[in-house]
PDB file of N, CA and C in Angstrom:
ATOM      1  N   UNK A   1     165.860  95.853 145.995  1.00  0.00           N
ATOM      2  CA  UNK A   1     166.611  94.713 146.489  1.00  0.00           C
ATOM      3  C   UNK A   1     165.609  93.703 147.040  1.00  0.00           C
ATOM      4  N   UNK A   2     165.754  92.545 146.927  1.00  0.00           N
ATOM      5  CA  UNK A   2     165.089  91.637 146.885  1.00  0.00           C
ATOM      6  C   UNK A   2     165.851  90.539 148.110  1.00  0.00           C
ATOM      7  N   UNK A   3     165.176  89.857 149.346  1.00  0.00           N
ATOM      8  CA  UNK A   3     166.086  89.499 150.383  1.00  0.00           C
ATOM      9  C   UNK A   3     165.399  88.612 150.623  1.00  0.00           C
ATOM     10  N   UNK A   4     165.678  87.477 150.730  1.00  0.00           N
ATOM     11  CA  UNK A   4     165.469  86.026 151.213  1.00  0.00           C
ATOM     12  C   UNK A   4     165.735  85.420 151.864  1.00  0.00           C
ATOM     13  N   UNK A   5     165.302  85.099 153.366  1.00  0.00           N
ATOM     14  CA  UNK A   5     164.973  84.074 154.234  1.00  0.00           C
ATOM     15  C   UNK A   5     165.492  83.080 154.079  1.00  0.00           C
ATOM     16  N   UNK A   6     166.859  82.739 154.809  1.00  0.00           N
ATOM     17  CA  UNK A   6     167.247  81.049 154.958  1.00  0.00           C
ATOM     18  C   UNK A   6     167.456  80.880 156.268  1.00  0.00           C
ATOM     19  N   UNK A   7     166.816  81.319 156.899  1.00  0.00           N
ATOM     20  CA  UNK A   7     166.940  80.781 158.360  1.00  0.00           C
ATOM     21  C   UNK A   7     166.949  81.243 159.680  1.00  0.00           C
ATOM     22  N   UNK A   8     166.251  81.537 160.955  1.00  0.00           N
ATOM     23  CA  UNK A   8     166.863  81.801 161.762  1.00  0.00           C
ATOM     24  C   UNK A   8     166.749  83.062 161.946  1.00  0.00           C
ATOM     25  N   UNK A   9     166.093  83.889 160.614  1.00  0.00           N
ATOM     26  CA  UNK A   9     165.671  85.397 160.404  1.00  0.00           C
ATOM     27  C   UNK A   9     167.544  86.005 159.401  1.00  0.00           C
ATOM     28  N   UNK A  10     168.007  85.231 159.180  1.00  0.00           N
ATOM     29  CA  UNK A  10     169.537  85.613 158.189  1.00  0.00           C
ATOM     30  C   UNK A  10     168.691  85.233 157.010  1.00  0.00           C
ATOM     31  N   UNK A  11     169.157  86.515 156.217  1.00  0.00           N
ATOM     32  CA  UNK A  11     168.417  86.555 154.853  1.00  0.00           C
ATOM     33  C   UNK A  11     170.012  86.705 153.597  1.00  0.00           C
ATOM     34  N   UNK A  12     169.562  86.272 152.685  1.00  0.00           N
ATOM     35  CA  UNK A  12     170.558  87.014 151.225  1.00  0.00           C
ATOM     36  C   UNK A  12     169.797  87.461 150.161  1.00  0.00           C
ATOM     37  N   UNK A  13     170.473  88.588 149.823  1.00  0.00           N
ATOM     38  CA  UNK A  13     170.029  89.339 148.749  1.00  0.00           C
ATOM     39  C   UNK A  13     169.992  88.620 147.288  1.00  0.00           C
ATOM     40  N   UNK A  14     168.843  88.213 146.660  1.00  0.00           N
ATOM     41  CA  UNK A  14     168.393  86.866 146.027  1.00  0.00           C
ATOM     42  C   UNK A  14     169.206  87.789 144.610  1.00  0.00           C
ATOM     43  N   UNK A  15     169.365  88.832 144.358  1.00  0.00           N
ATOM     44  CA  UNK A  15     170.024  89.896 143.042  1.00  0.00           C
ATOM     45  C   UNK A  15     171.390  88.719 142.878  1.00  0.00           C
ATOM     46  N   UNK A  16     171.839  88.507 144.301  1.00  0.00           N
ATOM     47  CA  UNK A  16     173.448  88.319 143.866  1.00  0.00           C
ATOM     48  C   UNK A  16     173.757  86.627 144.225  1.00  0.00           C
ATOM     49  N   UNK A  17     172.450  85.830 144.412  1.00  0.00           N
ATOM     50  CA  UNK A  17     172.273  84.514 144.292  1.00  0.00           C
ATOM     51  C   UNK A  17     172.907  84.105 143.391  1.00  0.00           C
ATOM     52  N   UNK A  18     173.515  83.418 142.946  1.00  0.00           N
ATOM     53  CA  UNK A  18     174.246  82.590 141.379  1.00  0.00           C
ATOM     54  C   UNK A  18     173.798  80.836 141.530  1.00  0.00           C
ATOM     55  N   UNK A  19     173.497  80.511 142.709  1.00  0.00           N
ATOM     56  CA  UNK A  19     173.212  79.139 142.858  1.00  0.00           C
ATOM     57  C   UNK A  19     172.841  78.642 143.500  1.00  0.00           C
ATOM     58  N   UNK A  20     171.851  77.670 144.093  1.00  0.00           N
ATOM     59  CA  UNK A  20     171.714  77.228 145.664  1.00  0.00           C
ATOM     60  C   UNK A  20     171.541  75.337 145.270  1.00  0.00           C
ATOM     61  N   UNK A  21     172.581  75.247 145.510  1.00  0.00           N
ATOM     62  CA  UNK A  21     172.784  73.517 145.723  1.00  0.00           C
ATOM     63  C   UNK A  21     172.967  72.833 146.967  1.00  0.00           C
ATOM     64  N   UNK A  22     173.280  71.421 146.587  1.00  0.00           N
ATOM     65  CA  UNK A  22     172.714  70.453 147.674  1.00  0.00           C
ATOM     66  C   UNK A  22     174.084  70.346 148.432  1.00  0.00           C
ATOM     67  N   UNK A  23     174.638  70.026 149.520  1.00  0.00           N
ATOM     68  CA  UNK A  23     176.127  70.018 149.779  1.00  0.00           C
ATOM     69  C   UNK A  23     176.413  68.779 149.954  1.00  0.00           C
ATOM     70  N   UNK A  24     175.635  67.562 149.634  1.00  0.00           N
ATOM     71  CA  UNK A  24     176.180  65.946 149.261  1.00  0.00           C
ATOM     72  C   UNK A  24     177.426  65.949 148.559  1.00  0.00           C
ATOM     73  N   UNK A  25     177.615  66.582 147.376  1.00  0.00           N
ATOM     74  CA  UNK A  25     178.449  65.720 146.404  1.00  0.00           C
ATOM     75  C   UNK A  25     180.009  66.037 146.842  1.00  0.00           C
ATOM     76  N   UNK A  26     180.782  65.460 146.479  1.00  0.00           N
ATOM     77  CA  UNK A  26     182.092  65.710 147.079  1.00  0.00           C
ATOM     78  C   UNK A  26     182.443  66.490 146.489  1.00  0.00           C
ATOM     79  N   UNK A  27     182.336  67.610 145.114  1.00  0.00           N
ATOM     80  CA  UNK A  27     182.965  68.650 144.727  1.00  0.00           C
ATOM     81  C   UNK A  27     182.395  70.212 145.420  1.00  0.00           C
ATOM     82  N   UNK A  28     180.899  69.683 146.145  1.00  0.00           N
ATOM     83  CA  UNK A  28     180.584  71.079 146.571  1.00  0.00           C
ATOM     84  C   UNK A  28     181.562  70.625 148.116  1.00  0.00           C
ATOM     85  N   UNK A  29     181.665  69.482 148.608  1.00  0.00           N
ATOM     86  CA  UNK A  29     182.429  69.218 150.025  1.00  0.00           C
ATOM     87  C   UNK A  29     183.508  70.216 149.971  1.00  0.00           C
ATOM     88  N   UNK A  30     184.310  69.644 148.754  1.00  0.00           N
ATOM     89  CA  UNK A  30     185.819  70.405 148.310  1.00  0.00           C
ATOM     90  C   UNK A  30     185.429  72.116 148.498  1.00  0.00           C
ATOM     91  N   UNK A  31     184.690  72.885 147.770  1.00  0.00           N
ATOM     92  CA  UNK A  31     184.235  73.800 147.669  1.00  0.00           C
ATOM     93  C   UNK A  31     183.881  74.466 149.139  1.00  0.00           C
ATOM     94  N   UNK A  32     183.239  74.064 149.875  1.00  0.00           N
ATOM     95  CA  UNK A  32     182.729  74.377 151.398  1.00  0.00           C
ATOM     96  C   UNK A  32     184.280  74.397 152.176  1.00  0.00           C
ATOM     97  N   UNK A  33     185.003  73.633 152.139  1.00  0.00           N
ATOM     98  CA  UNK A  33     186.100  73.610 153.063  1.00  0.00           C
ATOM     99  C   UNK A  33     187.064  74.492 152.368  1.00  0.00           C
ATOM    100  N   UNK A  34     186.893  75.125 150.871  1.00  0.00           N
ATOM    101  CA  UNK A  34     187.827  75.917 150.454  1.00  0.00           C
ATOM    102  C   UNK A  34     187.699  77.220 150.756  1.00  0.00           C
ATOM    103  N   UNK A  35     186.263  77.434 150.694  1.00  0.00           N
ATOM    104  CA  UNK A  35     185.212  78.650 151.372  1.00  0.00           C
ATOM    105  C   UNK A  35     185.952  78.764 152.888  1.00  0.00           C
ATOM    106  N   UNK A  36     186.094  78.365 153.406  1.00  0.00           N
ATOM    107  CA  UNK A  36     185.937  77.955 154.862  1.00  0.00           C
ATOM    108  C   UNK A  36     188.119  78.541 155.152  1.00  0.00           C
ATOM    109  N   UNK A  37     188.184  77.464 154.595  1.00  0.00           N
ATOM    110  CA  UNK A  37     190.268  78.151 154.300  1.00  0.00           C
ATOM    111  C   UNK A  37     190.388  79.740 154.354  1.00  0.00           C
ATOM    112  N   UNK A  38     189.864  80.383 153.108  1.00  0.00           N
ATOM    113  CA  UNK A  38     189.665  81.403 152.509  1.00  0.00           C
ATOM    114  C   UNK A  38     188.831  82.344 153.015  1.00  0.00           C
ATOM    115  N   UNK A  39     187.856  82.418 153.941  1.00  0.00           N
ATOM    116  CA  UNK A  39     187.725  83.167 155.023  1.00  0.00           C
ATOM    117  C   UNK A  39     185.757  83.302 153.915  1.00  0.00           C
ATOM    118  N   UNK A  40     185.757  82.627 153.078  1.00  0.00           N
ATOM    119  CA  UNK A  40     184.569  82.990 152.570  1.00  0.00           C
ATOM    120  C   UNK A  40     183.307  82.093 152.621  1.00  0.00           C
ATOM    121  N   UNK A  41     183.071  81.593 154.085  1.00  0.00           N
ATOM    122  CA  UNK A  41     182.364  81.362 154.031  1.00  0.00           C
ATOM    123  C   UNK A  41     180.896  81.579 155.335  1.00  0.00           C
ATOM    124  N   UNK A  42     180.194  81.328 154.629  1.00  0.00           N
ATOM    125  CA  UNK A  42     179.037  82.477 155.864  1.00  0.00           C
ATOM    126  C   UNK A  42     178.455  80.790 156.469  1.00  0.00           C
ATOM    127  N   UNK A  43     178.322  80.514 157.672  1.00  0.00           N
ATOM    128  CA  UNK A  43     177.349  79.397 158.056  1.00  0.00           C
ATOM    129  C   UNK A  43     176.239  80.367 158.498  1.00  0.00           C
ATOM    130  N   UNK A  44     175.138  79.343 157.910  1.00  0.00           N
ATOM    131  CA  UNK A  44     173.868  80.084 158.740  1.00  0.00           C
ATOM    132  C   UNK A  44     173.158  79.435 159.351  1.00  0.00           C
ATOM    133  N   UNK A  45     173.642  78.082 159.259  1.00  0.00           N
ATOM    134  CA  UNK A  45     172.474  76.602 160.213  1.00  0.00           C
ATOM    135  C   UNK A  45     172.511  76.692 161.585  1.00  0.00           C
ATOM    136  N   UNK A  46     173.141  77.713 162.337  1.00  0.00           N
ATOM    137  CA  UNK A  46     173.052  77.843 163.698  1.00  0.00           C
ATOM    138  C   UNK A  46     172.690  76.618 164.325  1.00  0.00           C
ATOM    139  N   UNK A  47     174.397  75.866 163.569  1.00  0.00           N
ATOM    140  CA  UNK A  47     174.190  74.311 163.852  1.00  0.00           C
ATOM    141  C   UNK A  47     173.754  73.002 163.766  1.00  0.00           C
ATOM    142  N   UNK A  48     172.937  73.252 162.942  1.00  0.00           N
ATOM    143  CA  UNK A  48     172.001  72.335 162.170  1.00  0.00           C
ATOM    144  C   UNK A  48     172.634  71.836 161.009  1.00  0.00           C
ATOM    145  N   UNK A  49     172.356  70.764 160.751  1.00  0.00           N
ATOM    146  CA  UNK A  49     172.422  69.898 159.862  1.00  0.00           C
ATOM    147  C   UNK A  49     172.650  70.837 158.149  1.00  0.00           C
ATOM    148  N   UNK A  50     173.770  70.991 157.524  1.00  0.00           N
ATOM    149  CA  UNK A  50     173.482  71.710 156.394  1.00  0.00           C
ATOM    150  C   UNK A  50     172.528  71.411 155.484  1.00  0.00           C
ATOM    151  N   UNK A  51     171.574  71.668 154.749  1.00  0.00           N
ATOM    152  CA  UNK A  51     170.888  71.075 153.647  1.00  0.00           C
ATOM    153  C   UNK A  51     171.095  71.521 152.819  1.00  0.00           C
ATOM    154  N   UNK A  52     171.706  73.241 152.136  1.00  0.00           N
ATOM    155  CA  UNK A  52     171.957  73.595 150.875  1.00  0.00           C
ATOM    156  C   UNK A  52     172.996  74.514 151.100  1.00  0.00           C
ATOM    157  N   UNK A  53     172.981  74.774 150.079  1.00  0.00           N
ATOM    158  CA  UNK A  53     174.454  76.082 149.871  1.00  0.00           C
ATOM    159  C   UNK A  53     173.916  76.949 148.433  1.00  0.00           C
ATOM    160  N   UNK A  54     174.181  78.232 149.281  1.00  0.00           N
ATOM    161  CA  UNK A  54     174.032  79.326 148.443  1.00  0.00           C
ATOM    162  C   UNK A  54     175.363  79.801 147.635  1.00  0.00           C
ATOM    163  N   UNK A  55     175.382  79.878 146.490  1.00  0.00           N
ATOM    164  CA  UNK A  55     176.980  80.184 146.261  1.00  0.00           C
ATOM    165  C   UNK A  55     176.516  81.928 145.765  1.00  0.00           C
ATOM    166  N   UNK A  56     176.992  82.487 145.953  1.00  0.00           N
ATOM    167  CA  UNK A  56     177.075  84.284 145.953  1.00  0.00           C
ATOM    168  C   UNK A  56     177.685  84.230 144.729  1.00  0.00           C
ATOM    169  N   UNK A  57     177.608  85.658 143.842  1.00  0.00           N
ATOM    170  CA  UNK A  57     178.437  86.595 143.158  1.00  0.00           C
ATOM    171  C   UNK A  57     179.529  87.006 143.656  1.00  0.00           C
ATOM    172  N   UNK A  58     180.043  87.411 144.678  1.00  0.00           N
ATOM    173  CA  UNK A  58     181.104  87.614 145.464  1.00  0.00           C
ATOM    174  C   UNK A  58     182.135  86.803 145.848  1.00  0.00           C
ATOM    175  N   UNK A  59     181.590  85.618 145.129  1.00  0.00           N
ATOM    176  CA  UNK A  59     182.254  84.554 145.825  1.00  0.00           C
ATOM    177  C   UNK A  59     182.172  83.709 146.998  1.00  0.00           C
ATOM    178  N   UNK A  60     181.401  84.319 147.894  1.00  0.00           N
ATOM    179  CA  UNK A  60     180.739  84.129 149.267  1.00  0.00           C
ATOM    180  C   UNK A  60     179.970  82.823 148.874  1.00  0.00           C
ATOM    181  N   UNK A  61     180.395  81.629 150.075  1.00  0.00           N
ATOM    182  CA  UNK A  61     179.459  80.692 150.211  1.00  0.00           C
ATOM    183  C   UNK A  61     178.528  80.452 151.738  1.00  0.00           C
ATOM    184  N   UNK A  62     177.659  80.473 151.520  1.00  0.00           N
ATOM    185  CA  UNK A  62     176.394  80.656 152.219  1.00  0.00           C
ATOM    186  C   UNK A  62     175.934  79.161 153.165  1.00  0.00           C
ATOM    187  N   UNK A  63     176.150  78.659 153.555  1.00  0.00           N
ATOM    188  CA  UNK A  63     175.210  77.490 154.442  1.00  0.00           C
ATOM    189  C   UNK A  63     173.689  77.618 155.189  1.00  0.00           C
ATOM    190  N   UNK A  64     172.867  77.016 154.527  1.00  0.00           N
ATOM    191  CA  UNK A  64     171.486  77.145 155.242  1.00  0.00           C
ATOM    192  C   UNK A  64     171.363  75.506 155.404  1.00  0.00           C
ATOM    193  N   UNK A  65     170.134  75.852 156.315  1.00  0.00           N
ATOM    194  CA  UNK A  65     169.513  74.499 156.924  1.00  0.00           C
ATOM    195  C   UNK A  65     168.463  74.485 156.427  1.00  0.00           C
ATOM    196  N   UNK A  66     167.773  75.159 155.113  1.00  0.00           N
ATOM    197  CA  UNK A  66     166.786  74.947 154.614  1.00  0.00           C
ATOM    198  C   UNK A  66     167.087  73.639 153.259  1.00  0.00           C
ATOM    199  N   UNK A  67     166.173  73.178 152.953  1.00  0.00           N
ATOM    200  CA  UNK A  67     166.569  72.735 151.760  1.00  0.00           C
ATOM    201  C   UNK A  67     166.453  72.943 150.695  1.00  0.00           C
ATOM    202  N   UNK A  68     166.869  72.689 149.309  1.00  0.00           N
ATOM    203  CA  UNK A  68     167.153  73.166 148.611  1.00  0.00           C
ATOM    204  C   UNK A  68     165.968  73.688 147.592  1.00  0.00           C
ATOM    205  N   UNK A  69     164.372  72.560 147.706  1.00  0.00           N
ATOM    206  CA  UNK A  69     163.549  72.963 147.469  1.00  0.00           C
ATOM    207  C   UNK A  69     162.520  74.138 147.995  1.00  0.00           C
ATOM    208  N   UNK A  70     162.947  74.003 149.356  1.00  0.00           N
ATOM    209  CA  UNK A  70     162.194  74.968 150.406  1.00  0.00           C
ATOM    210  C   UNK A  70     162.772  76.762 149.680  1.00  0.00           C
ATOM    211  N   UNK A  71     163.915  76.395 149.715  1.00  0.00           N
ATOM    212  CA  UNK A  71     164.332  77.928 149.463  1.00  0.00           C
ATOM    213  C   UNK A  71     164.279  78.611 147.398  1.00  0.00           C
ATOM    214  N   UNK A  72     164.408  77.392 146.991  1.00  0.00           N
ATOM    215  CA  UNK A  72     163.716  77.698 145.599  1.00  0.00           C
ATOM    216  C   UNK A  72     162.093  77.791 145.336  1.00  0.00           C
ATOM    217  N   UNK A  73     161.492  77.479 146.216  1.00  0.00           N
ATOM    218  CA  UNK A  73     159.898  78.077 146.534  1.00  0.00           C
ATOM    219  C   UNK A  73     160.194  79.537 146.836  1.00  0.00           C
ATOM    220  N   UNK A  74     160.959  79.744 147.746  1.00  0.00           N
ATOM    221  CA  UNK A  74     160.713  81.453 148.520  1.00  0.00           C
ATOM    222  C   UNK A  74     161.690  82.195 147.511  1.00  0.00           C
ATOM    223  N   UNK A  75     162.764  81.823 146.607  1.00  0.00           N
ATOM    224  CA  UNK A  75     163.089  82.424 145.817  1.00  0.00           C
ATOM    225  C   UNK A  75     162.351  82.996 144.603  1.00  0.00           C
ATOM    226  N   UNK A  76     160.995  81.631 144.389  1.00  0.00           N
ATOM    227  CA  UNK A  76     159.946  82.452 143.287  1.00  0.00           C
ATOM    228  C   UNK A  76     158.975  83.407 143.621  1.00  0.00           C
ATOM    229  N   UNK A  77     158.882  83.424 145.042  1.00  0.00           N
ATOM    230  CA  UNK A  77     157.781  84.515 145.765  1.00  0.00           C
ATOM    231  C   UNK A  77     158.196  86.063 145.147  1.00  0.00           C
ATOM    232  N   UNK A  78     157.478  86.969 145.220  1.00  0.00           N
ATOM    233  CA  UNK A  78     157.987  88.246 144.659  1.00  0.00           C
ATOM    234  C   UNK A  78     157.534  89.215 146.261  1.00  0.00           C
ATOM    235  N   UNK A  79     158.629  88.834 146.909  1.00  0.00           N
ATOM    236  CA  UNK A  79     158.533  89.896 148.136  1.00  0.00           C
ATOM    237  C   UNK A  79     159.841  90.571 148.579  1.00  0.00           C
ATOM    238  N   UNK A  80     159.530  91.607 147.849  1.00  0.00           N
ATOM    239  CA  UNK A  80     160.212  92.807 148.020  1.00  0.00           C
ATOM    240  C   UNK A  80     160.530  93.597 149.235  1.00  0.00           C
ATOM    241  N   UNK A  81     161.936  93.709 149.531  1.00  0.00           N
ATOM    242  CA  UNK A  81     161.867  94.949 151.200  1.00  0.00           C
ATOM    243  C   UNK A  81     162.398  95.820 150.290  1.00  0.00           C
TER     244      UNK A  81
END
């Protein structure tokens, strides 16, 4: 299993990653507040300003305060727990 750092020391398991986008556009907006209805959604900006969104296999949507390039750098790292 493979676990990745977005913030704050809250990591996701990069196996069941499906996406990590920007949360500007108004269809991921729609998406975040549907997450949010639906009980599926994880914040992890411990308040901060969102900069990306992880969308899960599970369905689970993810909020980090990293951005979207920052965390597609540490997604190509090969560090294994």
């Amino acid at each position: 299993m493979k676990l990745i750092g977005i913030g704050f020391g809250n990591m996701v398991n990069a196996e069941r990653v499906i996406a990590v986008v920007s949360p500007d556009s108004n269809p991921m907006k729609r998406m975040i507040a549907t997450g949010k209805e639906n009980g599926m959604l994880i914040d992890a900006t411990q308040g901060r300003k969102t900069k990306s969104v992880i969308l899960m296999d599970s369905d689970h949507i993810v909020l980090s305060y990293l951005s979207v390039e920052n965390l597609e750098t540490k997604m190509g790292q090969e560090e294994s727990i």
